[in-house]
PDB file of N, CA and C in Angstrom:
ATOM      1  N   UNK A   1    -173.392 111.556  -5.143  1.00  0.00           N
ATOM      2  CA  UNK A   1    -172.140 111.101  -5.707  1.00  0.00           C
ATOM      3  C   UNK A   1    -171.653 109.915  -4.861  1.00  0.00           C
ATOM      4  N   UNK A   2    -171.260 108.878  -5.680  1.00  0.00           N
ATOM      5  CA  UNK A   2    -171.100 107.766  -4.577  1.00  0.00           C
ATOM      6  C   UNK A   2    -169.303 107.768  -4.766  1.00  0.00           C
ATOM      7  N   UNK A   3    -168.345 107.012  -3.702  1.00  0.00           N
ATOM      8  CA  UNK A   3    -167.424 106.705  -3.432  1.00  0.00           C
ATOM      9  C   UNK A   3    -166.560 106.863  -4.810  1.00  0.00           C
ATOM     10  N   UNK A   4    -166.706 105.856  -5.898  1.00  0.00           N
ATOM     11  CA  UNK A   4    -165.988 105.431  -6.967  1.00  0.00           C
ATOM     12  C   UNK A   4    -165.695 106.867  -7.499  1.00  0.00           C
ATOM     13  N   UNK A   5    -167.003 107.250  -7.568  1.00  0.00           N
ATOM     14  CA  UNK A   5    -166.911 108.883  -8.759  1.00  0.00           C
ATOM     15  C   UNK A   5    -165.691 109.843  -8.041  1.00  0.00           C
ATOM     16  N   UNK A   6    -166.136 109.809  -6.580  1.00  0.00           N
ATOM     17  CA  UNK A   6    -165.863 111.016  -5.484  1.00  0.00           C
ATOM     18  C   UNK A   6    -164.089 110.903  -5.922  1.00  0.00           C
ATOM     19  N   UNK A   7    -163.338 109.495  -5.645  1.00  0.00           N
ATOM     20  CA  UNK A   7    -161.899 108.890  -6.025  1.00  0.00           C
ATOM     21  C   UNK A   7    -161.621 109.433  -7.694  1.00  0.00           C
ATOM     22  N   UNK A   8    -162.480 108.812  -8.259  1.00  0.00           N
ATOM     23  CA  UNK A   8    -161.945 109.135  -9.842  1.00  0.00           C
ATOM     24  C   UNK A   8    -161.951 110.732 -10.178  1.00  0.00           C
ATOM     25  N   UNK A   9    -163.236 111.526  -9.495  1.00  0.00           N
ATOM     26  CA  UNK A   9    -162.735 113.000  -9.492  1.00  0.00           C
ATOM     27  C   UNK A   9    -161.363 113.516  -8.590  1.00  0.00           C
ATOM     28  N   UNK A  10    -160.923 113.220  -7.487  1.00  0.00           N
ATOM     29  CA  UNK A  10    -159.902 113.583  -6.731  1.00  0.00           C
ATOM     30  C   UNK A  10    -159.078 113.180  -7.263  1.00  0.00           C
ATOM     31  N   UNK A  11    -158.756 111.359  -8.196  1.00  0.00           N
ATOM     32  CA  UNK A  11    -157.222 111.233  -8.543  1.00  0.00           C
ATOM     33  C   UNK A  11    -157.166 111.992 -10.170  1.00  0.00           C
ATOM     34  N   UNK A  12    -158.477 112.605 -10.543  1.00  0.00           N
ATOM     35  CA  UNK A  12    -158.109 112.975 -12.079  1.00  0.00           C
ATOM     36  C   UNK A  12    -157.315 114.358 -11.710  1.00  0.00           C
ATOM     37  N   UNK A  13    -158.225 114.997 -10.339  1.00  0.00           N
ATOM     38  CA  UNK A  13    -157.355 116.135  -9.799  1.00  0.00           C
ATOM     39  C   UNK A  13    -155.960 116.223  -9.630  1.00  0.00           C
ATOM     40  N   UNK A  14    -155.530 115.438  -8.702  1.00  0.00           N
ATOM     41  CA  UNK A  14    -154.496 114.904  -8.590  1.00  0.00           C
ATOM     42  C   UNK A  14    -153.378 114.963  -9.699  1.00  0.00           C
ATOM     43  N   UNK A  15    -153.600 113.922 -10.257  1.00  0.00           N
ATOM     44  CA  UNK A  15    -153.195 113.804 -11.801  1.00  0.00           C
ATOM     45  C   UNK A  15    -152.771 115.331 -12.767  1.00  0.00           C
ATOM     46  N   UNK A  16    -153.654 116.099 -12.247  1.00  0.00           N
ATOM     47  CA  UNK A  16    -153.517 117.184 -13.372  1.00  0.00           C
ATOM     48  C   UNK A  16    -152.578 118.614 -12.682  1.00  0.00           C
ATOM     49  N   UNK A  17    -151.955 118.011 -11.486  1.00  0.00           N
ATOM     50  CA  UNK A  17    -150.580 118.868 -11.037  1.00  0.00           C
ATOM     51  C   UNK A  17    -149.580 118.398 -11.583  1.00  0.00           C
ATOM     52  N   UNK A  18    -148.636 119.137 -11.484  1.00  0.00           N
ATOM     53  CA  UNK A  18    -147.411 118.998 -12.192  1.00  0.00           C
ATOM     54  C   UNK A  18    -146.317 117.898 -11.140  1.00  0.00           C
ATOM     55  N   UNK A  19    -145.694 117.271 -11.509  1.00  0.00           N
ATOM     56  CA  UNK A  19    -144.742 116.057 -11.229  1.00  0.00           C
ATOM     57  C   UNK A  19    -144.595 116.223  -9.723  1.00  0.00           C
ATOM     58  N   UNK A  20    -143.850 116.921  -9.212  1.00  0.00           N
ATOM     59  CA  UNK A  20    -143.410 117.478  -7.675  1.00  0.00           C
ATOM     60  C   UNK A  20    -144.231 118.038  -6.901  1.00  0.00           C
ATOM     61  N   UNK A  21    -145.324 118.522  -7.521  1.00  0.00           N
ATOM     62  CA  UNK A  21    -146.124 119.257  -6.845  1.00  0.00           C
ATOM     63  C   UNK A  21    -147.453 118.165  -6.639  1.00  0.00           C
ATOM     64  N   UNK A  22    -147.635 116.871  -7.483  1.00  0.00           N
ATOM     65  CA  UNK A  22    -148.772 116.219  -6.975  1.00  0.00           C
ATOM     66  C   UNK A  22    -148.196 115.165  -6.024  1.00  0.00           C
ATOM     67  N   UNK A  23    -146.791 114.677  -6.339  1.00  0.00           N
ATOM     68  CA  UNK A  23    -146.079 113.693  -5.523  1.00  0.00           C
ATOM     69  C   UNK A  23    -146.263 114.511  -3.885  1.00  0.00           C
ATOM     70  N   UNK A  24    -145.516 115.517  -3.473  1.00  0.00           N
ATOM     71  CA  UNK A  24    -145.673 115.942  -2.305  1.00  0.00           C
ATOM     72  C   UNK A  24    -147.670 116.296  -1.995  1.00  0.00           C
ATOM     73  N   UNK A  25    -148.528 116.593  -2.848  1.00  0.00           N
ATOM     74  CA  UNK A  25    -149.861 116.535  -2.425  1.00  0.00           C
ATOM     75  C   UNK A  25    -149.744 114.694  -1.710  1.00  0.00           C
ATOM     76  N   UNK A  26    -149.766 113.852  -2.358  1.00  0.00           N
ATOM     77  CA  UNK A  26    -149.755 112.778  -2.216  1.00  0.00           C
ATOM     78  C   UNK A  26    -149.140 112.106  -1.457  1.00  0.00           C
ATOM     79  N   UNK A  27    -147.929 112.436  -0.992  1.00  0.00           N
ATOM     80  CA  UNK A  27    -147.382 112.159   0.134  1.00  0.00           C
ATOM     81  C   UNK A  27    -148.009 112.680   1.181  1.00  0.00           C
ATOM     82  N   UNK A  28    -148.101 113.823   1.297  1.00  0.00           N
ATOM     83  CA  UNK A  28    -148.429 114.174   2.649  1.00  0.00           C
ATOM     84  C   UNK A  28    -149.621 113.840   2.975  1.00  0.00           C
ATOM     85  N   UNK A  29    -151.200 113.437   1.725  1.00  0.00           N
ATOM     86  CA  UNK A  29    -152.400 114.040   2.380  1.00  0.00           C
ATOM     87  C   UNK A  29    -152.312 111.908   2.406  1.00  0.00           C
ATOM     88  N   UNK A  30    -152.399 111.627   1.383  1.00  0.00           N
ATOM     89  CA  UNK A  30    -152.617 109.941   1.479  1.00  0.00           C
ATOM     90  C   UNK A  30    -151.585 109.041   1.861  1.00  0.00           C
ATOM     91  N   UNK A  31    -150.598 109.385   2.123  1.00  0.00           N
ATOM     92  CA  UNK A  31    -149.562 108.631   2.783  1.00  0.00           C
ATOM     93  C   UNK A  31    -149.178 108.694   4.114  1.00  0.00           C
ATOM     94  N   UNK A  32    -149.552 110.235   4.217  1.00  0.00           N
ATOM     95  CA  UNK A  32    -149.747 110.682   5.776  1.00  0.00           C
ATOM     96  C   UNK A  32    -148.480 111.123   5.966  1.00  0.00           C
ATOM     97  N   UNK A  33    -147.114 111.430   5.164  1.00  0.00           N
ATOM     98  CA  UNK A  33    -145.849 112.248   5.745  1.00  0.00           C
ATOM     99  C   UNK A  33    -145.762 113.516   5.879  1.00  0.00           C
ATOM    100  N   UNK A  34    -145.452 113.638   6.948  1.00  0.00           N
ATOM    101  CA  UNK A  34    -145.372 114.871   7.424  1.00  0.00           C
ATOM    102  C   UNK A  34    -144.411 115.757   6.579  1.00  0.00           C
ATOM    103  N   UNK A  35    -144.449 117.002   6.279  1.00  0.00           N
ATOM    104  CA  UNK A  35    -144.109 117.961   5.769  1.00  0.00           C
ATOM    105  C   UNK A  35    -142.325 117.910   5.967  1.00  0.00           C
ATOM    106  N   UNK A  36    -142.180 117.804   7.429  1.00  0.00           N
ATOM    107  CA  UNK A  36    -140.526 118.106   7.645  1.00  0.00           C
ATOM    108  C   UNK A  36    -140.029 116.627   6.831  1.00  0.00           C
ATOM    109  N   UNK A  37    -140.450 115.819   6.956  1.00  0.00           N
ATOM    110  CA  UNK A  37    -139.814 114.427   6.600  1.00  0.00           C
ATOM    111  C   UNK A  37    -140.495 114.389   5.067  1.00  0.00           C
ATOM    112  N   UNK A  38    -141.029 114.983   4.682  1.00  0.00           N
ATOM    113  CA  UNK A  38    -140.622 114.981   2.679  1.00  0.00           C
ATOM    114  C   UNK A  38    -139.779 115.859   2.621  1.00  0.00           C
ATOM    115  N   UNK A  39    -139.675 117.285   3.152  1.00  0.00           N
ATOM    116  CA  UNK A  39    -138.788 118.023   2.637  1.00  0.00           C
ATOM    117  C   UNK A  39    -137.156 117.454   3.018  1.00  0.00           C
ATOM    118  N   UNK A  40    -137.110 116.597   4.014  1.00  0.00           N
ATOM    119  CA  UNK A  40    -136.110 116.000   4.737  1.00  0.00           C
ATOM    120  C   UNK A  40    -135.273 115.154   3.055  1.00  0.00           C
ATOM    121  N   UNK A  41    -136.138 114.098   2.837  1.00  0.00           N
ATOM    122  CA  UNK A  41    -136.350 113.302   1.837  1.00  0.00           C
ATOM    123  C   UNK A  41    -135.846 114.188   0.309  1.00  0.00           C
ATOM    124  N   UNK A  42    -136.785 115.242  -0.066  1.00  0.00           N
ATOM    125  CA  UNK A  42    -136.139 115.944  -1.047  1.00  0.00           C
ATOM    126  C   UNK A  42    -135.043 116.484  -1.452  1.00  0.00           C
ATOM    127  N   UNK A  43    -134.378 117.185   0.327  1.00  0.00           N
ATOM    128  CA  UNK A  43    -133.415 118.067   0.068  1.00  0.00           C
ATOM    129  C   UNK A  43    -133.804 119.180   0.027  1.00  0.00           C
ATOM    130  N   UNK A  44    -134.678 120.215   0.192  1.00  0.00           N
ATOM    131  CA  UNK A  44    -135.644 121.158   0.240  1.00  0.00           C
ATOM    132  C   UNK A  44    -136.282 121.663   1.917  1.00  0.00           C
ATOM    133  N   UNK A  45    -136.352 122.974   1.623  1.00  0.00           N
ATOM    134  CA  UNK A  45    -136.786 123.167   3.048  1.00  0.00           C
ATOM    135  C   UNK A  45    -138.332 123.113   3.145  1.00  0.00           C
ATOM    136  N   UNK A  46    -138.736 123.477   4.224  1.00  0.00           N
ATOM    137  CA  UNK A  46    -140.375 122.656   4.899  1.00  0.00           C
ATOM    138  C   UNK A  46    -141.203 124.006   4.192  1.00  0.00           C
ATOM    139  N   UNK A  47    -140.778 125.019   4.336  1.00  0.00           N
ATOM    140  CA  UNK A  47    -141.566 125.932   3.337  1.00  0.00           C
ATOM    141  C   UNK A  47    -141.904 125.694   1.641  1.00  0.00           C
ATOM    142  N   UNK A  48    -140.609 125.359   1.047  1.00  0.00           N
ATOM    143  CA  UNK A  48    -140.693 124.810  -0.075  1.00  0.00           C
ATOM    144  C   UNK A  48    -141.877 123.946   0.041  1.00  0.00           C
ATOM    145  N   UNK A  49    -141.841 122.846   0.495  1.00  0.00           N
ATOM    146  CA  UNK A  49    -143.014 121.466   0.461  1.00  0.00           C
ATOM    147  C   UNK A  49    -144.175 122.031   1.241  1.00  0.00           C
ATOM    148  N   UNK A  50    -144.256 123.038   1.965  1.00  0.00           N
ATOM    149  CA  UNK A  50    -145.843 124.025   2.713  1.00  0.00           C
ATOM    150  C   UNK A  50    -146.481 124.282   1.444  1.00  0.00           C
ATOM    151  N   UNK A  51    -145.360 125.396   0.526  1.00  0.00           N
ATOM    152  CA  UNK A  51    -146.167 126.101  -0.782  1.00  0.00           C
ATOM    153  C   UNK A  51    -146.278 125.446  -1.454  1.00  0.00           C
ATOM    154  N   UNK A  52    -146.001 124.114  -2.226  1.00  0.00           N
ATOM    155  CA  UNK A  52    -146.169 123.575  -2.863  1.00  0.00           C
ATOM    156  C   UNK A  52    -147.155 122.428  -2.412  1.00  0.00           C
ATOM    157  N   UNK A  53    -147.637 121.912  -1.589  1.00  0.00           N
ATOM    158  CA  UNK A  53    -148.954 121.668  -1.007  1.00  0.00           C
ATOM    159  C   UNK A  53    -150.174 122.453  -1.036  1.00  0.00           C
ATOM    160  N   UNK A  54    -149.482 123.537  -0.583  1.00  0.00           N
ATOM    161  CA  UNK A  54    -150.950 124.699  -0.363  1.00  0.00           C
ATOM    162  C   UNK A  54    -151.620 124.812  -1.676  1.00  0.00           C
ATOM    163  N   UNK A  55    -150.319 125.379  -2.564  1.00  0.00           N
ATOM    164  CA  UNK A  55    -150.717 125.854  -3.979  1.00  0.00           C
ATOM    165  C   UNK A  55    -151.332 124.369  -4.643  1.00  0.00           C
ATOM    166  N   UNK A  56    -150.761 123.112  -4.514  1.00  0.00           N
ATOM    167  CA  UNK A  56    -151.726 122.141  -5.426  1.00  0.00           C
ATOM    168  C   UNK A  56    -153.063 121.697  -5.042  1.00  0.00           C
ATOM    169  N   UNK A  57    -153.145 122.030  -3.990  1.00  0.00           N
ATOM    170  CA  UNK A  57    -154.456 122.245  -2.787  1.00  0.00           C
ATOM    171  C   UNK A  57    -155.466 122.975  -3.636  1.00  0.00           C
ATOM    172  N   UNK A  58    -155.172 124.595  -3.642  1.00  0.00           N
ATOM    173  CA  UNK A  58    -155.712 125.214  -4.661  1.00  0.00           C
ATOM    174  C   UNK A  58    -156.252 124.776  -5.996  1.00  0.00           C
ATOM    175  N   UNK A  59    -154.921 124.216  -6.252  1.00  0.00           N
ATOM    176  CA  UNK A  59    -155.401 123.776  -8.328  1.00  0.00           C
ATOM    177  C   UNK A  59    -155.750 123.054  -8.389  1.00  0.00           C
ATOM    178  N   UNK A  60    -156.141 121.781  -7.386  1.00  0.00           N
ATOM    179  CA  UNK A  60    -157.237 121.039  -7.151  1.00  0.00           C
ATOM    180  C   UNK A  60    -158.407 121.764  -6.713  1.00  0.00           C
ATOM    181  N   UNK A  61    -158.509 122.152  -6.321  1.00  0.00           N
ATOM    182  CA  UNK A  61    -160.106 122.988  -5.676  1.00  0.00           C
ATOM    183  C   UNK A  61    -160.424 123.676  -7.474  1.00  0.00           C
ATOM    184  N   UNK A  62    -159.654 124.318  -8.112  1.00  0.00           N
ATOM    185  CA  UNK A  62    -159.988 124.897  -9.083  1.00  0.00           C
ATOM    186  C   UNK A  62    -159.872 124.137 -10.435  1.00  0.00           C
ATOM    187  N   UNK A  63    -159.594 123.379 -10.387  1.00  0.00           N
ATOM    188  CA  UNK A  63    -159.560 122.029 -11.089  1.00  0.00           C
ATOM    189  C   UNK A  63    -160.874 120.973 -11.327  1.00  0.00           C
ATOM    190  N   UNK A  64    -161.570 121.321 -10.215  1.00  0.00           N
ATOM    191  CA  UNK A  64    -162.879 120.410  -9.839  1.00  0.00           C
ATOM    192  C   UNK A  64    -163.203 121.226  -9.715  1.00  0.00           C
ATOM    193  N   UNK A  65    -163.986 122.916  -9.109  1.00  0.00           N
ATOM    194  CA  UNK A  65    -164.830 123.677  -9.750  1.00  0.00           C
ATOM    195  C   UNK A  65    -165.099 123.526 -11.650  1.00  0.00           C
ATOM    196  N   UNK A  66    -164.053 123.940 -12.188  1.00  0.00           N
ATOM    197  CA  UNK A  66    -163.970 123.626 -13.617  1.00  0.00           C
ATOM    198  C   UNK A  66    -165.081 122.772 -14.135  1.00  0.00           C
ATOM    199  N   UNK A  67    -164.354 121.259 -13.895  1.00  0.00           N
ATOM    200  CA  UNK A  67    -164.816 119.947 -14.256  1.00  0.00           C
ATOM    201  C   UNK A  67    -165.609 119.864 -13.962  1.00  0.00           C
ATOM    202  N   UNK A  68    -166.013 119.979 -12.828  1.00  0.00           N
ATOM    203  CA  UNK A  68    -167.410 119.048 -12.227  1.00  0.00           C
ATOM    204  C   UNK A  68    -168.521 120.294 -12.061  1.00  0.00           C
TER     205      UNK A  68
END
């Protein structure tokens, strides 16, 4: 699998969480913000933005089992 595919499978992943839950994937893993400073940002506590990382973590992993 070369580079291009590896991206277009991860952002279709991506893509296929729900609004808040891929924005905070995306913040934290490719933008690099730390957990306290999105939840800071939201208004939300750091657990809120933990589970909702963890869990889109998941539905990506099961998202690309699926697909690919």
């Amino acid at each position: 699998m070369d580079r291009v595919d590896l991206f277009v499978r991860l952002w279709n992943a991506l893509n296929s969480l729900p609004e808040i839950q891929g924005r905070r994937v995306d913040a934290h893993l490719i933008l690099g913000k730390s957990i306290r400073k999105i939840a800071r940002e939201e208004g939300v506590s750091k657990s809120a933005v933990r589970d909702s990382i963890h869990g889109g973590l998941e539905s990506m992993k099961k998202y690309l089992r699926k697909n690919f």
